[in-house]
C-alpha atoms as a PDB file:
ATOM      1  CA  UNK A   1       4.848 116.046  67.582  1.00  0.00           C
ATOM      2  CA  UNK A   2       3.665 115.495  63.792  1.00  0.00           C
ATOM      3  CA  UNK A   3       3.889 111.373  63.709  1.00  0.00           C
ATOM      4  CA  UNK A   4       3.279 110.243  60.352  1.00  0.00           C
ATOM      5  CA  UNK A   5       1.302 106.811  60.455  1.00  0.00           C
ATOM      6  CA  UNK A   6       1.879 103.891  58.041  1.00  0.00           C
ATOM      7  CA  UNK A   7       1.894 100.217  57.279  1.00  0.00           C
ATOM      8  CA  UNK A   8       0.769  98.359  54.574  1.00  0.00           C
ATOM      9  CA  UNK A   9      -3.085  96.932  53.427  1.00  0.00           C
ATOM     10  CA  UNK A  10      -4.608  95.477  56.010  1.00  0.00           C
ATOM     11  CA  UNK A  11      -2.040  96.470  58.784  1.00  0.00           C
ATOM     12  CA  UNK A  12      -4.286  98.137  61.183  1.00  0.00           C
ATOM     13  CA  UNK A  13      -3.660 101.118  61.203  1.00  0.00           C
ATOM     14  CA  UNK A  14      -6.796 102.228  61.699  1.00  0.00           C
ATOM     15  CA  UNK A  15      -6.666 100.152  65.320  1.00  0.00           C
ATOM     16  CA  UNK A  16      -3.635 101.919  66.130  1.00  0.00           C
ATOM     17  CA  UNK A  17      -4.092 105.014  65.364  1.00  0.00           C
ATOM     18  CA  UNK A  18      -7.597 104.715  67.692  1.00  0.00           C
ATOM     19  CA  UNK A  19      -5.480 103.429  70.458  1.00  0.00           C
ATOM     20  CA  UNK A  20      -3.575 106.442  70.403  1.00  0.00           C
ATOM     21  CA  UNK A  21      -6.923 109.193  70.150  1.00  0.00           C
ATOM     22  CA  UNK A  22      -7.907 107.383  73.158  1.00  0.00           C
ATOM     23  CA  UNK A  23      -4.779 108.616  74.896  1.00  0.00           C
ATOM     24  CA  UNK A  24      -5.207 111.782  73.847  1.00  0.00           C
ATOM     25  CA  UNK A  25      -3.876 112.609  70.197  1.00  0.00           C
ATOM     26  CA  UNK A  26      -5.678 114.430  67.672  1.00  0.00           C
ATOM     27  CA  UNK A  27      -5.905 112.450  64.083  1.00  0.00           C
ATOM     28  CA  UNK A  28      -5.510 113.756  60.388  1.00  0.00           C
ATOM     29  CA  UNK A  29      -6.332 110.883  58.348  1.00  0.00           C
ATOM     30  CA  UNK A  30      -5.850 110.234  54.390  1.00  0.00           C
ATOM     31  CA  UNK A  31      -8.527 108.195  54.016  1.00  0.00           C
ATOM     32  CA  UNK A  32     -10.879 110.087  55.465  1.00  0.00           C
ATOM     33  CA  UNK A  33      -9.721 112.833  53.504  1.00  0.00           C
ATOM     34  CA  UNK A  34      -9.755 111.145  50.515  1.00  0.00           C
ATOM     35  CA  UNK A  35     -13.290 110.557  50.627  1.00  0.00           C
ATOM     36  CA  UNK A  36     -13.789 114.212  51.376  1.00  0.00           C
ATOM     37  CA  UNK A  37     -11.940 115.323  48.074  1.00  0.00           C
ATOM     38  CA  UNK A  38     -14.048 112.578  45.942  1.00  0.00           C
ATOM     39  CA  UNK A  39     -17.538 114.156  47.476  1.00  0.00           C
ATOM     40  CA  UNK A  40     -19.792 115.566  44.821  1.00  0.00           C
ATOM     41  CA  UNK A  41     -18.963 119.354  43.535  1.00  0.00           C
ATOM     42  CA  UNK A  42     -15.293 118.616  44.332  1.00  0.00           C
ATOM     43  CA  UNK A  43     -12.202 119.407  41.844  1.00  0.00           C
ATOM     44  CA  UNK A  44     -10.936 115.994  42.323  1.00  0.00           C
ATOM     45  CA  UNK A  45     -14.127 114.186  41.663  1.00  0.00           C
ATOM     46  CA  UNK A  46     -14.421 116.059  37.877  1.00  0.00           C
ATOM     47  CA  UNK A  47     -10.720 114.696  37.357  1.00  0.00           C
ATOM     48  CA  UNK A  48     -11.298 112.086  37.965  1.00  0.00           C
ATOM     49  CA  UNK A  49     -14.661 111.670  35.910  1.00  0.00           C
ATOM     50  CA  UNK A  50     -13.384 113.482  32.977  1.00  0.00           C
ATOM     51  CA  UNK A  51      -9.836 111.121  33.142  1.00  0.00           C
ATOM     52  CA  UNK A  52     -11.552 107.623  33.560  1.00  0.00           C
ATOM     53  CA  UNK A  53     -15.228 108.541  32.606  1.00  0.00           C
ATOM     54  CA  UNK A  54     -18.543 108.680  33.335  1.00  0.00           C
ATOM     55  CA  UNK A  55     -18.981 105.131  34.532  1.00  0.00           C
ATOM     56  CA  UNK A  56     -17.109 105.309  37.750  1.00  0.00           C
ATOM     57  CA  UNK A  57     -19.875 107.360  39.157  1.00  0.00           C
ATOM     58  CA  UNK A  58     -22.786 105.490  40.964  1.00  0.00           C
ATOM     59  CA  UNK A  59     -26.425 106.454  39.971  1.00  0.00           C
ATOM     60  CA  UNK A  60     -26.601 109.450  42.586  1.00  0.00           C
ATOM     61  CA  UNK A  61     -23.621 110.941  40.917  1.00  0.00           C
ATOM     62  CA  UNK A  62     -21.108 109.899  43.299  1.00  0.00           C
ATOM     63  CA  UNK A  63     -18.049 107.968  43.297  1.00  0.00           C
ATOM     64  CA  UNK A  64     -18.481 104.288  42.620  1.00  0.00           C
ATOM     65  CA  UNK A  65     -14.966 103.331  44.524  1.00  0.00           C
ATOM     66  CA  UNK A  66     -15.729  99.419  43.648  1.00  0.00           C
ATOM     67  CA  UNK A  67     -15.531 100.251  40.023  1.00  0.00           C
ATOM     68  CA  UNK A  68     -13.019 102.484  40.164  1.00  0.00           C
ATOM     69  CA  UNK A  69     -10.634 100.096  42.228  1.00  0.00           C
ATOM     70  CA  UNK A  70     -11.574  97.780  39.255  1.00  0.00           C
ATOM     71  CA  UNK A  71     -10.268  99.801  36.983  1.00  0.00           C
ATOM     72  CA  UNK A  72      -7.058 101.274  38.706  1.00  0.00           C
ATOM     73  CA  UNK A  73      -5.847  97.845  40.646  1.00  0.00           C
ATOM     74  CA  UNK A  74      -5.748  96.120  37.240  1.00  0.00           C
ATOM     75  CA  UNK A  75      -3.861  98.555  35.468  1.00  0.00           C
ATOM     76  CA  UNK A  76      -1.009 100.244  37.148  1.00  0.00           C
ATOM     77  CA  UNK A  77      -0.571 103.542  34.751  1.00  0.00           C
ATOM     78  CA  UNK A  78      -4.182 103.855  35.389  1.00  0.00           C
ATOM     79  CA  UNK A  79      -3.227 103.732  39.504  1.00  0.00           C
ATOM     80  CA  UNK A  80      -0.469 106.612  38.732  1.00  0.00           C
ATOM     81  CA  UNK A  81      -3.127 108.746  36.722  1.00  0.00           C
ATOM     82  CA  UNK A  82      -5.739 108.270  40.021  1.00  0.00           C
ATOM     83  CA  UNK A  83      -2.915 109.373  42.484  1.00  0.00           C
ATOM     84  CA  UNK A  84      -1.894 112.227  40.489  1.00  0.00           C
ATOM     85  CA  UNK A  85      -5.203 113.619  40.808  1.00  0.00           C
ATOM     86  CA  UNK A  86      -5.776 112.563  44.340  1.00  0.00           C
ATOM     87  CA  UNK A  87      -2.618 112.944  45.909  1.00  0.00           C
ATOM     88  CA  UNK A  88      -2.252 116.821  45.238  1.00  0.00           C
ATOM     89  CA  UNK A  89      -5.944 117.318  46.360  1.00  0.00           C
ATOM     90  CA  UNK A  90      -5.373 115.240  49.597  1.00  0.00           C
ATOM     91  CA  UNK A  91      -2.068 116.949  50.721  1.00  0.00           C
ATOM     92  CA  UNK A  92      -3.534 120.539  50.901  1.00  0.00           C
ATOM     93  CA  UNK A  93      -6.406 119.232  52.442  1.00  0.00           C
ATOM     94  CA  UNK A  94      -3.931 117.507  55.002  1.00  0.00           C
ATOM     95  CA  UNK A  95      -1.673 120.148  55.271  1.00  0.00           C
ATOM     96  CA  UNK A  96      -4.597 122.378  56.892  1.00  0.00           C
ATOM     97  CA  UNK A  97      -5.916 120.044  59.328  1.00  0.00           C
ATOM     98  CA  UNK A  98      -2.723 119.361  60.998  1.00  0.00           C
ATOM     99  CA  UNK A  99      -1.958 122.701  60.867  1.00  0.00           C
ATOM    100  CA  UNK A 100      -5.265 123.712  62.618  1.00  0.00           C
ATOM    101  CA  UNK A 101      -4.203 121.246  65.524  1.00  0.00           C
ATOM    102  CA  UNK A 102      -0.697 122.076  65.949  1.00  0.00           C
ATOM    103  CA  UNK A 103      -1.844 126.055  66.419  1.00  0.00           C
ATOM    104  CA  UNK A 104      -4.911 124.484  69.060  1.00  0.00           C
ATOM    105  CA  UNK A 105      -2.018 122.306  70.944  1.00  0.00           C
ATOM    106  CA  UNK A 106       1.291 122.941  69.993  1.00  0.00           C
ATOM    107  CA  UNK A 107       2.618 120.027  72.544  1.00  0.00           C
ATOM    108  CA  UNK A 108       0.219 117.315  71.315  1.00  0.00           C
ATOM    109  CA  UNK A 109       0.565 114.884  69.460  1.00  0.00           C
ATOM    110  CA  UNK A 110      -0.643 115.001  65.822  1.00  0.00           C
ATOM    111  CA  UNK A 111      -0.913 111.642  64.045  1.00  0.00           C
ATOM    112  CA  UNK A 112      -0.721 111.653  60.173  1.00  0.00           C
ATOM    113  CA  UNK A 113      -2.307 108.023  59.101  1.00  0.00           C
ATOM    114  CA  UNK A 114      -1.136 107.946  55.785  1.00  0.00           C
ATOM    115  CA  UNK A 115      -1.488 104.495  53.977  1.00  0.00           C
ATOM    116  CA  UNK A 116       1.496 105.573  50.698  1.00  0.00           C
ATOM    117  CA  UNK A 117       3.656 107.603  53.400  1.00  0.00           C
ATOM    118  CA  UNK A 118       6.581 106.376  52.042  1.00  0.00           C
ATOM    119  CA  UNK A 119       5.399 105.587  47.882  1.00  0.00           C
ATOM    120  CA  UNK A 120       4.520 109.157  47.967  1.00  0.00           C
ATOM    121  CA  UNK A 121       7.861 110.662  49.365  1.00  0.00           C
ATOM    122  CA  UNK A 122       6.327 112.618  52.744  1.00  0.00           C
ATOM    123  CA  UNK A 123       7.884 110.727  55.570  1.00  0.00           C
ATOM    124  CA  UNK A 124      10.037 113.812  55.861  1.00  0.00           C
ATOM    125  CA  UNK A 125       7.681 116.094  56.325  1.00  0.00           C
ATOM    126  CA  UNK A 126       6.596 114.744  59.347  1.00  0.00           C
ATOM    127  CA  UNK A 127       8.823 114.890  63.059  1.00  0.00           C
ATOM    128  CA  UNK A 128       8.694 110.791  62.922  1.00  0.00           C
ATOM    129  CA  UNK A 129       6.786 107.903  61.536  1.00  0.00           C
ATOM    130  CA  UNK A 130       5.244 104.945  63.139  1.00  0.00           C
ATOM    131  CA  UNK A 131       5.039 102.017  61.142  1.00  0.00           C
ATOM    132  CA  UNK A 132       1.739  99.601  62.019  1.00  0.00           C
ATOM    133  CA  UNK A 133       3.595  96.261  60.866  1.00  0.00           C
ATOM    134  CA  UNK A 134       2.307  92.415  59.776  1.00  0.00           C
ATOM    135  CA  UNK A 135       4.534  90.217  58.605  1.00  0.00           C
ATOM    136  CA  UNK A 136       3.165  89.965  54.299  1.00  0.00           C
ATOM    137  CA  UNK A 137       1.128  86.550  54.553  1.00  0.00           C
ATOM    138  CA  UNK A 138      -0.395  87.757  57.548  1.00  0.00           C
ATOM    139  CA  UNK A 139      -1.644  90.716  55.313  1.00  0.00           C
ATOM    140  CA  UNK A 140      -2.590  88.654  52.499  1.00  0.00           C
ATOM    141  CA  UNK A 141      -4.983  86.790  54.800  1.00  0.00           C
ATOM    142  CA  UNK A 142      -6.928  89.279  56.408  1.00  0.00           C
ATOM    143  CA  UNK A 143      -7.179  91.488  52.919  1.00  0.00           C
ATOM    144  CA  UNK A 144      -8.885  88.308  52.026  1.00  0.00           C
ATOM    145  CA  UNK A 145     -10.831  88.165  55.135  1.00  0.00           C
ATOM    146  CA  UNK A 146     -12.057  91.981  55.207  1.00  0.00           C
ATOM    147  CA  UNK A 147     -12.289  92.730  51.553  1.00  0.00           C
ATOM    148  CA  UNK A 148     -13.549  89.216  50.290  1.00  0.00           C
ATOM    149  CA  UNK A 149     -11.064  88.922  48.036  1.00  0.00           C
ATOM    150  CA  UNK A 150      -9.247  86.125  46.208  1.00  0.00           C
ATOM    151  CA  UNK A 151      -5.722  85.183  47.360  1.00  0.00           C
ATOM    152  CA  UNK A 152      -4.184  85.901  43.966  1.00  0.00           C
ATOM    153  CA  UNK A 153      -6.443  89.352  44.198  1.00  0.00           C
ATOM    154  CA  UNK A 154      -4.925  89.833  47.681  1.00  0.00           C
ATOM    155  CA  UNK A 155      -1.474  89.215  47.081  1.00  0.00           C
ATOM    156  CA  UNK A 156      -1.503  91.285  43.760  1.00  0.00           C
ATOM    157  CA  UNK A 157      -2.855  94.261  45.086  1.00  0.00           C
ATOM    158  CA  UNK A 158      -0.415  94.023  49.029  1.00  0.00           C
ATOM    159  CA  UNK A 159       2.092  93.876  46.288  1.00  0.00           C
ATOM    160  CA  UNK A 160       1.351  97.082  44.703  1.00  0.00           C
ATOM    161  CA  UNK A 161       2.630  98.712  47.959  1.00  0.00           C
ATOM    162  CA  UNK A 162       6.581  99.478  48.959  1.00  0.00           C
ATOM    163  CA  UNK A 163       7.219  96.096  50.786  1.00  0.00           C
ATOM    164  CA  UNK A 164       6.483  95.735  54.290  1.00  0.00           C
ATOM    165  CA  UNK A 165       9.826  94.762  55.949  1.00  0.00           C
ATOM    166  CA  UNK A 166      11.043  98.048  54.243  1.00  0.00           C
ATOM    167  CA  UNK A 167       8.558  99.938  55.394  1.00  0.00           C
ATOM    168  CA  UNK A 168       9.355  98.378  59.209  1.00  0.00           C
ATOM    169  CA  UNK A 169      12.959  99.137  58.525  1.00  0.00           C
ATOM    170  CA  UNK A 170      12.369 102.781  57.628  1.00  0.00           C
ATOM    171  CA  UNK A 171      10.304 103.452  60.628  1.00  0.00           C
ATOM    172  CA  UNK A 172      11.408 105.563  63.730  1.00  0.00           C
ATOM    173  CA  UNK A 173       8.544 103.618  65.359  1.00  0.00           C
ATOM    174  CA  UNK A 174       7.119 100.297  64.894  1.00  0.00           C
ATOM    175  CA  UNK A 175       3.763  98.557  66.658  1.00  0.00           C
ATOM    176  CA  UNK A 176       4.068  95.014  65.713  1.00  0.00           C
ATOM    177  CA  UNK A 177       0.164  94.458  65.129  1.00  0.00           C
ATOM    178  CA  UNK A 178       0.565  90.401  64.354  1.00  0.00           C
ATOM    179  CA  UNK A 179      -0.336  89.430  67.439  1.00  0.00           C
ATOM    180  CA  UNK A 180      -3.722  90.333  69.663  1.00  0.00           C
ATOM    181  CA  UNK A 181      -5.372  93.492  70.422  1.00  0.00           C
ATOM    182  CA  UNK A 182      -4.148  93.847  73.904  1.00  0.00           C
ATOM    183  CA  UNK A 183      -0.682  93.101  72.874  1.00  0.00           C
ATOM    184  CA  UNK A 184      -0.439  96.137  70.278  1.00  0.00           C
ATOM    185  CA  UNK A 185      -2.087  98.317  73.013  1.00  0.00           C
ATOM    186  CA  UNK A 186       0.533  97.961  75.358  1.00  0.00           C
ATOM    187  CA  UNK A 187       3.116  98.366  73.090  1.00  0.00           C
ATOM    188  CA  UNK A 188       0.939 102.049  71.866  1.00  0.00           C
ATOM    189  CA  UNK A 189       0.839 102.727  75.699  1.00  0.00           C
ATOM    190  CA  UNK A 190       4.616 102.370  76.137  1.00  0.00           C
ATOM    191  CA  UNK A 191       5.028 104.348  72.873  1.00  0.00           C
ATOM    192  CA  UNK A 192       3.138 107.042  74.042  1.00  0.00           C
ATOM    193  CA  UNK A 193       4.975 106.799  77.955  1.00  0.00           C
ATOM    194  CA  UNK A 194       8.272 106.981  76.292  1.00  0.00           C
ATOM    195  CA  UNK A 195       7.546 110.064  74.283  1.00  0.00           C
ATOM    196  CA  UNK A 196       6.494 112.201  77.332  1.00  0.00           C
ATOM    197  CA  UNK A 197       3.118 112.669  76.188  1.00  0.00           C
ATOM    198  CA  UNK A 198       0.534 113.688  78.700  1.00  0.00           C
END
């Protein structure tokens, strides 16, 4: 199974989709990518560099993401230019990776963690999607906590994503992450019972 993987900021997906490598699945994720296609020498990076300039690169001639997330969270045709250049780059990348683990297991379970799953238009491409969801205020307060942000900060940049309780509503799955750690792994374990997976 291809399970695309989604929530919004600060949702934890990154717990979840953990929980579920520890049972056994094999994980593409777009972060992870995303810094890949950003790495010095890559398309992307020049793109970017020749589209929002020299200054968003550190001294060592790599991305300065701080600066960058300055420049794009404040300015949303700024935050469509970035994901034009990114999103493109981080698809292909994608694309190969979870085809390289299909072909190694073609029973196994594949999870996608894609933060913009649904802003981007590629929950279809995937077999289901799981939706890692906090109720909005919840996500406001641990943005603030992990990025040391500003509540206004918070809140404006939570509400540059496709709303939460639309997101949940989408979902085929849903891991209500609001509550403790050994709460959202039981409800991962049952996931992953109910689905037949070994």
């Amino acid at each position: 199974m291809r399970l695309g993987l989604t929530g919004g900021i600060a949702c934890g997906k990154s717990t979840v989709s953990a929980m579920l490598v520890s049972l056994g699945a094999k994980l593409v994720d777009a972060d992870r990518v995303a810094r890949e296609v950003v790495l010095p020498g890559e398309p992307a990076l020049t793109a970017i560099v020749d589209r929002f300039g020299q200054e968003v690169l550190a001294e060592d001639l790599t991305l300065d993401r701080r600066k960058l997330g300055g420049m794009v969270f404040s300015d949303p045709d700024k935050l469509k230019d970035l994901e034009a250049i990114l999103h493109p780059a981080i698809r292909e990348r994608m694309h190969s990776q979870v085809e390289a683990y299909t072909t190694e297991d073609p029973a196994g379970l594949v999870i996608v963690d894609i933060p913009l799953l649904y802003e981007t238009g590629q929950a279809d491409v995937y077999d289901a999607v799981m939706v890692v969801y906090i109720p909005r205020s919840l996500q406001v307060e641990r943005l603030m906590a992990r990025n040391s942000l500003e509540r206004s900060e918070a809140e404006r940049r939570v509400g540059l994503q496709m709303d939460i309780e639309e997101k949940r509503e989408r979902a085929d799955f849903v891991i209500d992450n609001s509550g403790d750690l050994e709460a959202t792994r039981a409800q991962v374990e049952r996931f992953w019972r109910e689905q037949g997976l070994p």
